[in-house]
Protein backbone atom coordinates (compact mmCIF):
# COMPACT_ATOMS: atom_id res chain seq x y z
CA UNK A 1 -18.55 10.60 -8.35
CA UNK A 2 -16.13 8.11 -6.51
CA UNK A 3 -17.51 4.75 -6.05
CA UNK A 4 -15.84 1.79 -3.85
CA UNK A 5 -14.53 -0.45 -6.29
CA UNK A 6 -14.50 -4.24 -5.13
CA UNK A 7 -11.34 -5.51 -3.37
CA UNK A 8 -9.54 -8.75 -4.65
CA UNK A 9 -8.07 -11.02 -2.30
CA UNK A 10 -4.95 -13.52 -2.27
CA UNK A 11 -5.26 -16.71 -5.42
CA UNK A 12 -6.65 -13.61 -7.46
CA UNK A 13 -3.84 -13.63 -10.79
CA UNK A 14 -4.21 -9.83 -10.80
CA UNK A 15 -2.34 -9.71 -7.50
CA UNK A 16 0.50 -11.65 -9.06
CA UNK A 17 0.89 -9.81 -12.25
CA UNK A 18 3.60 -6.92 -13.07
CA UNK A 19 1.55 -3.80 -13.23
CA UNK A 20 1.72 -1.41 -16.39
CA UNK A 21 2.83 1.75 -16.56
CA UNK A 22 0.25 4.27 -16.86
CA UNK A 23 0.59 6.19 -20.04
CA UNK A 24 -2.17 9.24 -19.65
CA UNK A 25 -1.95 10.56 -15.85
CA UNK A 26 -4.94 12.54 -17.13
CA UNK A 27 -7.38 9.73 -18.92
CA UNK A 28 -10.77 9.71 -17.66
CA UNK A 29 -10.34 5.82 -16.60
CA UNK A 30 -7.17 6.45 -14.66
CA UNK A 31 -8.44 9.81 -12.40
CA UNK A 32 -11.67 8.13 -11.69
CA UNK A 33 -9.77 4.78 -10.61
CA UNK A 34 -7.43 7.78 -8.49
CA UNK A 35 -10.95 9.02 -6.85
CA UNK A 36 -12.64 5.26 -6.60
CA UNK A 37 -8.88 4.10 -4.69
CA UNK A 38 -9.17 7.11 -2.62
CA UNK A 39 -13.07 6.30 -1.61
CA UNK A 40 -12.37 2.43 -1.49
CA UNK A 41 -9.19 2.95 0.95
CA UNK A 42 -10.97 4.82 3.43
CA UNK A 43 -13.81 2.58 3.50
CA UNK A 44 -12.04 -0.01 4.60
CA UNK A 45 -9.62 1.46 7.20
CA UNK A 46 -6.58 0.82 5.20
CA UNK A 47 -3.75 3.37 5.15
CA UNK A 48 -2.67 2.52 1.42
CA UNK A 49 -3.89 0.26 -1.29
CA UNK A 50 -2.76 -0.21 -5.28
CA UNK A 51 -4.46 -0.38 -8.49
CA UNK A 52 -3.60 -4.11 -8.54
CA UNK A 53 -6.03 -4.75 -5.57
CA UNK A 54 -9.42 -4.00 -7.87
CA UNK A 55 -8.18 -5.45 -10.36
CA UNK A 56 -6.39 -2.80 -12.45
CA UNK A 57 -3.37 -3.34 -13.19
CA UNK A 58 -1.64 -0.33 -13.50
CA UNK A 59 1.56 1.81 -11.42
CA UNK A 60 -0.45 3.02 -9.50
CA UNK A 61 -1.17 3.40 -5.51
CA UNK A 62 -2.26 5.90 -2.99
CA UNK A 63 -0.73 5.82 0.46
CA UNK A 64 -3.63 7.64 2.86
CA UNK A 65 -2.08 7.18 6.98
CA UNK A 66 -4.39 8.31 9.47
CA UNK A 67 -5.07 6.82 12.63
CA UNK A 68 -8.16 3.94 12.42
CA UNK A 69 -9.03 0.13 13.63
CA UNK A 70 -6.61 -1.51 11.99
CA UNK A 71 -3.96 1.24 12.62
CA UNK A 72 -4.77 3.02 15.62
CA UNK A 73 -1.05 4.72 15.56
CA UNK A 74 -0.78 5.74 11.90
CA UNK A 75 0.38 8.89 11.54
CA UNK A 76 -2.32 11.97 9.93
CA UNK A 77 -1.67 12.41 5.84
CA UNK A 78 -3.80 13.63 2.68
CA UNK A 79 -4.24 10.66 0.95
CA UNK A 80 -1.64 10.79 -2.08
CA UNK A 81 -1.89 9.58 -5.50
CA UNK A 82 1.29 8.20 -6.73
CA UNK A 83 2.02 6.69 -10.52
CA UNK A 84 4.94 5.17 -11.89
CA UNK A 85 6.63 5.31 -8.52
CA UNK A 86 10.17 4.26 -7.84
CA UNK A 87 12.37 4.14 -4.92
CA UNK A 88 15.74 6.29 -6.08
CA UNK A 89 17.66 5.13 -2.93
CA UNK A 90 17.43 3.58 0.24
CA UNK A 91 19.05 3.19 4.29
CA UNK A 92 20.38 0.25 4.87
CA UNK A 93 18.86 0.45 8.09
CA UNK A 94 16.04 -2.43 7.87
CA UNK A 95 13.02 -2.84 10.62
CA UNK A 96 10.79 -5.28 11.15
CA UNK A 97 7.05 -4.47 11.88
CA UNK A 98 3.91 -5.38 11.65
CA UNK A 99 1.51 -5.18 8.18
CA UNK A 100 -1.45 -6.19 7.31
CA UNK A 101 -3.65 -6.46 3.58
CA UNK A 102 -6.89 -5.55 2.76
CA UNK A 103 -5.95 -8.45 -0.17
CA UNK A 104 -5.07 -10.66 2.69
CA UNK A 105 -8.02 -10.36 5.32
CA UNK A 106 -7.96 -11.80 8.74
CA UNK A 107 -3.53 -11.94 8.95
CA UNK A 108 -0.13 -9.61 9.92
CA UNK A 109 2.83 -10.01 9.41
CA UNK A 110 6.31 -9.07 10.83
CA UNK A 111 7.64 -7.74 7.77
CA UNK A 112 11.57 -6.76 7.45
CA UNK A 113 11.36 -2.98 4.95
CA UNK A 114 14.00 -0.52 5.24
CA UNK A 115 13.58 2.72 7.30
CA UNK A 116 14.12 5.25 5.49
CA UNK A 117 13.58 5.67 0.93
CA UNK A 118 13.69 8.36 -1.39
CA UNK A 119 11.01 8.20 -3.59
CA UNK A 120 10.30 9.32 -7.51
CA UNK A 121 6.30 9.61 -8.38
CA UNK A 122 4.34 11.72 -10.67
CA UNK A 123 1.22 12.82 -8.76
CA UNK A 124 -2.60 12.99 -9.77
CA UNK A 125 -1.45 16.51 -12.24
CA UNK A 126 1.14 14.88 -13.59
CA UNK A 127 4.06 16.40 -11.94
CA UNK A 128 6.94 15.00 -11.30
CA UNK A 129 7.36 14.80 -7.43
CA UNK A 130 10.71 13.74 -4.98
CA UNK A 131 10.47 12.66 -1.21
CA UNK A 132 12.21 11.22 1.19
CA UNK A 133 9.88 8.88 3.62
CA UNK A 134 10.65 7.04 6.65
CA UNK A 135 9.14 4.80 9.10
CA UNK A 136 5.49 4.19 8.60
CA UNK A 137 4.78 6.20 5.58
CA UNK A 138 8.32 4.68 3.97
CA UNK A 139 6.68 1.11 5.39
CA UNK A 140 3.35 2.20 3.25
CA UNK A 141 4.56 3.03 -0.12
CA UNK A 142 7.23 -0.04 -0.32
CA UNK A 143 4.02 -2.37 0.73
CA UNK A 144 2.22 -1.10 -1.71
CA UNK A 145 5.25 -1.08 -4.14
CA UNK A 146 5.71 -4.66 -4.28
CA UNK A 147 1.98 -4.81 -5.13
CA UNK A 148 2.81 -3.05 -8.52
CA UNK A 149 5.36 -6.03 -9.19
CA UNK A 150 2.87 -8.71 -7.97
CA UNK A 151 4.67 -9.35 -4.20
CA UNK A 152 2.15 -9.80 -1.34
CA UNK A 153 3.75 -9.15 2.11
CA UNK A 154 3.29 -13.01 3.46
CA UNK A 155 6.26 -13.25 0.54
CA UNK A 156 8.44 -10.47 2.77
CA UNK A 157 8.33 -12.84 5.48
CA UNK A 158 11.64 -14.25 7.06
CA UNK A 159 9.77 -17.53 8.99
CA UNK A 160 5.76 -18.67 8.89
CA UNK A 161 6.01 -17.83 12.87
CA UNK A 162 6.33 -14.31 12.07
CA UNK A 163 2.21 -14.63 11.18
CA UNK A 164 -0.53 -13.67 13.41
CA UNK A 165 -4.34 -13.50 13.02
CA UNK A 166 -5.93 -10.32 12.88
CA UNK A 167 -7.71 -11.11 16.00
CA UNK A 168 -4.26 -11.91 18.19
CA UNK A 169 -3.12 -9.01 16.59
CA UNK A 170 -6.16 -6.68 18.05
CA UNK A 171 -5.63 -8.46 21.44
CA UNK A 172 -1.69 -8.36 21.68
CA UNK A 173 -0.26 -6.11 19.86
CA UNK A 174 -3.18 -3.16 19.67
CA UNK A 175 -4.63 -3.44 23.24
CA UNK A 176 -1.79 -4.45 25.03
C-alpha cells in the first residue's frame, strides 16, 4: 500500500545533492517509492515531484498535471513514472512562467525553461520510452529535472523581483 512519504523543504542537503541512478527499475524499495511519489504528489496538489524531495536520492520523478489549487489550468495526465530521464534535444524557443515547489512552500517564481524537449526515460516496467513535451508538461519534467542534479527553481531565476508569495500569486495571477 502507498503511503505519503514526508516532504523536505529548501536548507535540506538532500535537495542539493546529484541524484543516483537507479540500478533495479524493479526493486521492491524503488516501485514502492514510485507508488508512495504517486500518493504523496496528489496529496499535496502538486503536478510533479522527484525522489530528491523525500529524501531519496535517486533519478527519479513523476510528472502527474491535472487541474488543482495550486494549478487550476494544468492540463489532465496519468501520473508518469520516469527514471534515469534525460532531455535528448531541445527548442531554442525559451518562456518564462510561473512555478512553484512543494520543497519551497509559500513562493513562485517566473522561471525562463524552454518550450518545447524531447525526452529519454525508462518507465515504471522498465521500458525504454521517447517523447516530445511542450509547454506545461515540458515546464514539469525540466523542474523536476534539475531536482535530480540538486537545482531548486529560485536558482532559474533571472532577478529576485521575479518572486512572488503564494498568496499574491492566488490573488493576481489565479483570480485575476
Amino acid at each position: 500500500m502507498s503511503e505519503l512519504a514526508p516532504i523536505i523543504q529548501l536548507g535540506n542537503p538532500t535537495l542539493r545533492q546529484k541524484a543516483a541512478w537507479v540500478e533495479n527499475i524493479q526493486d521492491e524499495h524503488i516501485q514502492k517509492l514510485i507508488e508512495d511519489l504517486i500518493a504523496t504528489v496528489a496529496k499535496a496538489n502538486g503536478v510533479g515531484i522527484a525522489a530528491p524531495q523525500v529524501a531519496q536520492s535517486y533519478r527519479l520523478f513523476i510528472v502527474a498535471s491535472r487541474p488543482n489549487a495550486r494549478y487550476p489550468n494544468a492540463p489532465e495526465m496519468e501520473p508518469t513514472a520516469m527514471i534515469n530521464p534525460k532531455i535528448i534535444s531541445h527548442s531554442t524557443e525559451v518562456v518564462k512562467d510561473w512555478e512553484g515547489c512543494l520543497s519551497v512552500p509559500g513562493i513562485r517564481g517566473l522561471v525562463p525553461r524552454y518550450k518545447a524537449i524531447e525526452v529519454e526515460y525508462t518507465d515504471c516496467q522498465g521500458e525504454l520510452q521517447k517523447q516530445k513535451l511542450t509547454d506545461f508538461i515540458a515546464r514539469i519534467f525540466q523542474h523536476e529535472y534539475d531536482h535530480l542534479d540538486g537545482i531548486v527553481f529560485v536558482d532559474r531565476l533571472e532577478n529576485t523581483l521575479d518572486m512572488i508569495t503564494e498568496q499574491e500569486y492566488q490573488q493576481r495571477v489565479v483570480n485575476k
